[in-house]
C-alpha atoms as a PDB file:
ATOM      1  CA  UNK A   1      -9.086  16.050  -8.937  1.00  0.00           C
ATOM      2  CA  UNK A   2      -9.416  13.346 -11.733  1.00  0.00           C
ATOM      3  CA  UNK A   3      -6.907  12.875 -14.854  1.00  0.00           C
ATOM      4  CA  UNK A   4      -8.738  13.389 -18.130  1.00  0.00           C
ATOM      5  CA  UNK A   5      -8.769   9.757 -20.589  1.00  0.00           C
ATOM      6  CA  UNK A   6      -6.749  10.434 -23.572  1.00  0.00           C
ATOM      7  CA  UNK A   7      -7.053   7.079 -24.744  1.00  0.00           C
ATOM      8  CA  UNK A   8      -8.994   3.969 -24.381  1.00  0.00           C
ATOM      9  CA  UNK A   9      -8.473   0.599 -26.410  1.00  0.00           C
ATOM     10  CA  UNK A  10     -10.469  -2.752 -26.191  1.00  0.00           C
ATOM     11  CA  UNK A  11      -8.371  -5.207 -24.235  1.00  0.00           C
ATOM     12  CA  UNK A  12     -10.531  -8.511 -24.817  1.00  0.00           C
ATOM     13  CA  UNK A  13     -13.298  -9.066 -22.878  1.00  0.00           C
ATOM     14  CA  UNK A  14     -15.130  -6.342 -20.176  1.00  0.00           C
ATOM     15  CA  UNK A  15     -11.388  -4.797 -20.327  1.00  0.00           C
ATOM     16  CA  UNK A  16      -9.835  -1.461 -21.237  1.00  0.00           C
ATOM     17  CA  UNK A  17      -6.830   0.314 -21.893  1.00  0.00           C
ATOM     18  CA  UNK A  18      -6.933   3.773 -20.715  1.00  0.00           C
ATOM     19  CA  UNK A  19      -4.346   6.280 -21.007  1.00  0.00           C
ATOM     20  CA  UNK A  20      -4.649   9.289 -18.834  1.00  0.00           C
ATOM     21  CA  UNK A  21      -3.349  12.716 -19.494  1.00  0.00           C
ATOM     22  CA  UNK A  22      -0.420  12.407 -16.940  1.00  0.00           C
ATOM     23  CA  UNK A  23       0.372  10.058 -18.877  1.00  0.00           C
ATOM     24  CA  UNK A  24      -0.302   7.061 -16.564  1.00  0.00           C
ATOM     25  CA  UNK A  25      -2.034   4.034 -18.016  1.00  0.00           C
ATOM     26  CA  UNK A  26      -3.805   0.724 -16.826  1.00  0.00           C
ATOM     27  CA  UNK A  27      -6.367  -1.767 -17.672  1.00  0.00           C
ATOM     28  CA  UNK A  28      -9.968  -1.583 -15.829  1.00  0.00           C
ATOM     29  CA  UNK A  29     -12.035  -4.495 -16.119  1.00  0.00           C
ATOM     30  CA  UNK A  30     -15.554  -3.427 -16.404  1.00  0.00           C
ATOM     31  CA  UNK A  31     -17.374  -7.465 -15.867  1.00  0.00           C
ATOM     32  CA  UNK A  32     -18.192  -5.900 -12.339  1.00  0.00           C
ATOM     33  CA  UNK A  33     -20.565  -3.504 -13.437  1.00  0.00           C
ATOM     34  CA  UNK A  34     -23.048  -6.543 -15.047  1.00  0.00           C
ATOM     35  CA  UNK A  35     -23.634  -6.888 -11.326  1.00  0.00           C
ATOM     36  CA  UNK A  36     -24.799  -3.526 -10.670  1.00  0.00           C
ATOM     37  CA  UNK A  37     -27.919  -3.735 -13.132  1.00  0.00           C
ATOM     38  CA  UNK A  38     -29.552  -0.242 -13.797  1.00  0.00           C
ATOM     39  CA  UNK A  39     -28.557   1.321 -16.862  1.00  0.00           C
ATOM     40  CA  UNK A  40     -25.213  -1.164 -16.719  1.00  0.00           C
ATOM     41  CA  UNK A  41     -27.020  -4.032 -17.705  1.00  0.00           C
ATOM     42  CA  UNK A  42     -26.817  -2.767 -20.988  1.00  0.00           C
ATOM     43  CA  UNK A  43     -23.032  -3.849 -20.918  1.00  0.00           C
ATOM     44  CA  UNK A  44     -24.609  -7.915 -20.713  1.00  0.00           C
ATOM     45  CA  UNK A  45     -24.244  -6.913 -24.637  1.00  0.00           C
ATOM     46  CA  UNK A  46     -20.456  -7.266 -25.383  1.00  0.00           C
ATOM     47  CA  UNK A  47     -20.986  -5.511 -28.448  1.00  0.00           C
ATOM     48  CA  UNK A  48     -22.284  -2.553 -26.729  1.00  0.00           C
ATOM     49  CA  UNK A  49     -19.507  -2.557 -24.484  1.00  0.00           C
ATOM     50  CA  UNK A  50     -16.911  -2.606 -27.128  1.00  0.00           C
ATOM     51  CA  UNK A  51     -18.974   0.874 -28.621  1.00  0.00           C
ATOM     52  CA  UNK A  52     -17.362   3.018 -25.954  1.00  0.00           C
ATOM     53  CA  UNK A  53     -15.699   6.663 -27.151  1.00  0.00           C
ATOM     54  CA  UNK A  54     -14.439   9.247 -25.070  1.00  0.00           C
ATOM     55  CA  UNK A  55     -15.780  12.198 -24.466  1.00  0.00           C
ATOM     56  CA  UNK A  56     -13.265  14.696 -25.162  1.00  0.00           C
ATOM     57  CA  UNK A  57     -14.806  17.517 -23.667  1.00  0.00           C
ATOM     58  CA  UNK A  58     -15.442  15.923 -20.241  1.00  0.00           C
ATOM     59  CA  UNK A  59     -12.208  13.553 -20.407  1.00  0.00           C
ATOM     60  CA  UNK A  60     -14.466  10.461 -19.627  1.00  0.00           C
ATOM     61  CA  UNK A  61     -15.499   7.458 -21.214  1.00  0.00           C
ATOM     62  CA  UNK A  62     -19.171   7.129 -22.192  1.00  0.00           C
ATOM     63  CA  UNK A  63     -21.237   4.199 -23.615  1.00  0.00           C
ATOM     64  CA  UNK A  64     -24.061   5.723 -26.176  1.00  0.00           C
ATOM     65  CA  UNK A  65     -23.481   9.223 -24.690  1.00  0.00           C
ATOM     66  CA  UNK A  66     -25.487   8.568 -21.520  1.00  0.00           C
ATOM     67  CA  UNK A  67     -23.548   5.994 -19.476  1.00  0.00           C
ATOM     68  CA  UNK A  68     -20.069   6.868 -17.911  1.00  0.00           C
ATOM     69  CA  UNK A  69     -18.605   6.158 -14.853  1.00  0.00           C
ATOM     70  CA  UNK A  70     -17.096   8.739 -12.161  1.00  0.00           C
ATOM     71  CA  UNK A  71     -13.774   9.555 -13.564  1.00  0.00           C
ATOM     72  CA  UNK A  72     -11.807   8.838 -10.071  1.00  0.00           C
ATOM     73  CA  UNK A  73     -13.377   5.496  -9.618  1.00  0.00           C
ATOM     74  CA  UNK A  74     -11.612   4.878 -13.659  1.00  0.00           C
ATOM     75  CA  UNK A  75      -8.642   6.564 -12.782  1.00  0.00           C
ATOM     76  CA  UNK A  76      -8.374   4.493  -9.231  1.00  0.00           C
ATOM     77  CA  UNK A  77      -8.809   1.075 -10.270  1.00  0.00           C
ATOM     78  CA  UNK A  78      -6.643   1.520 -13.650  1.00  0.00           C
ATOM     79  CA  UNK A  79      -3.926   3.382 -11.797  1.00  0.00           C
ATOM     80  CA  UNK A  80      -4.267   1.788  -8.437  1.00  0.00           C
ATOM     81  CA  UNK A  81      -4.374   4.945  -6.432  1.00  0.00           C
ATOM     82  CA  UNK A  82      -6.412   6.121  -3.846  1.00  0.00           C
ATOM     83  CA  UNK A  83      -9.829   7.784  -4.386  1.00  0.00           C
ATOM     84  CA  UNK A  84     -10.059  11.407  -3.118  1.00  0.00           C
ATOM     85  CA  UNK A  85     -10.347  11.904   0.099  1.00  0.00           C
ATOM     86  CA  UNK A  86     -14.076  13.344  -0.424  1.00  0.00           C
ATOM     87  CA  UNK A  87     -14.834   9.796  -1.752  1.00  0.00           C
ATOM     88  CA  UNK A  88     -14.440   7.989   1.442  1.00  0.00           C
ATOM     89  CA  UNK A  89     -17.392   6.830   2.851  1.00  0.00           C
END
């Protein structure tokens, strides 16, 4: 199970500072996902990166409501913990 974002602050660059609700915290840098094209190439537009908001409902961060990124994959690489075990491919 995934830990809800409580916070998130621009941290220069594709980089973010999320705070989780167990109150663990970590920066993610997000420059990887220019690579993945689809509908990440909008993030080529630093400006529309920086737009990001959290989605309180869902606990995840979004970019223009329709881009977000699996919540274990954000709460892996800013906590550097393992993904669940269902993840493993």
């Amino acid at each position: 199970m995934y830990k809800d974002i409580v916070s998130a602050v621009y941290h220069g660059q594709y980089k973010i500072k999320l705070t989780f609700e167990d109150g663990k915290t970590g920066v993610v840098d997000f420059h990887k996902y220019l690579k993945k094209g689809g509908v990440f190439k909008s993030f080529s537009d630093l400006e529309f990166f920086k737009n990001f908001k959290i989605n309180t409902e869902l606990g995840v961060l979004t970019w223009n409501n329709n881009i977000d990124i699996a919540p274990e994959v954000i709460y892996n690489e800013a906590t550097n913990t393992p993904l669940p075990s269902w993840m493993d491919a």
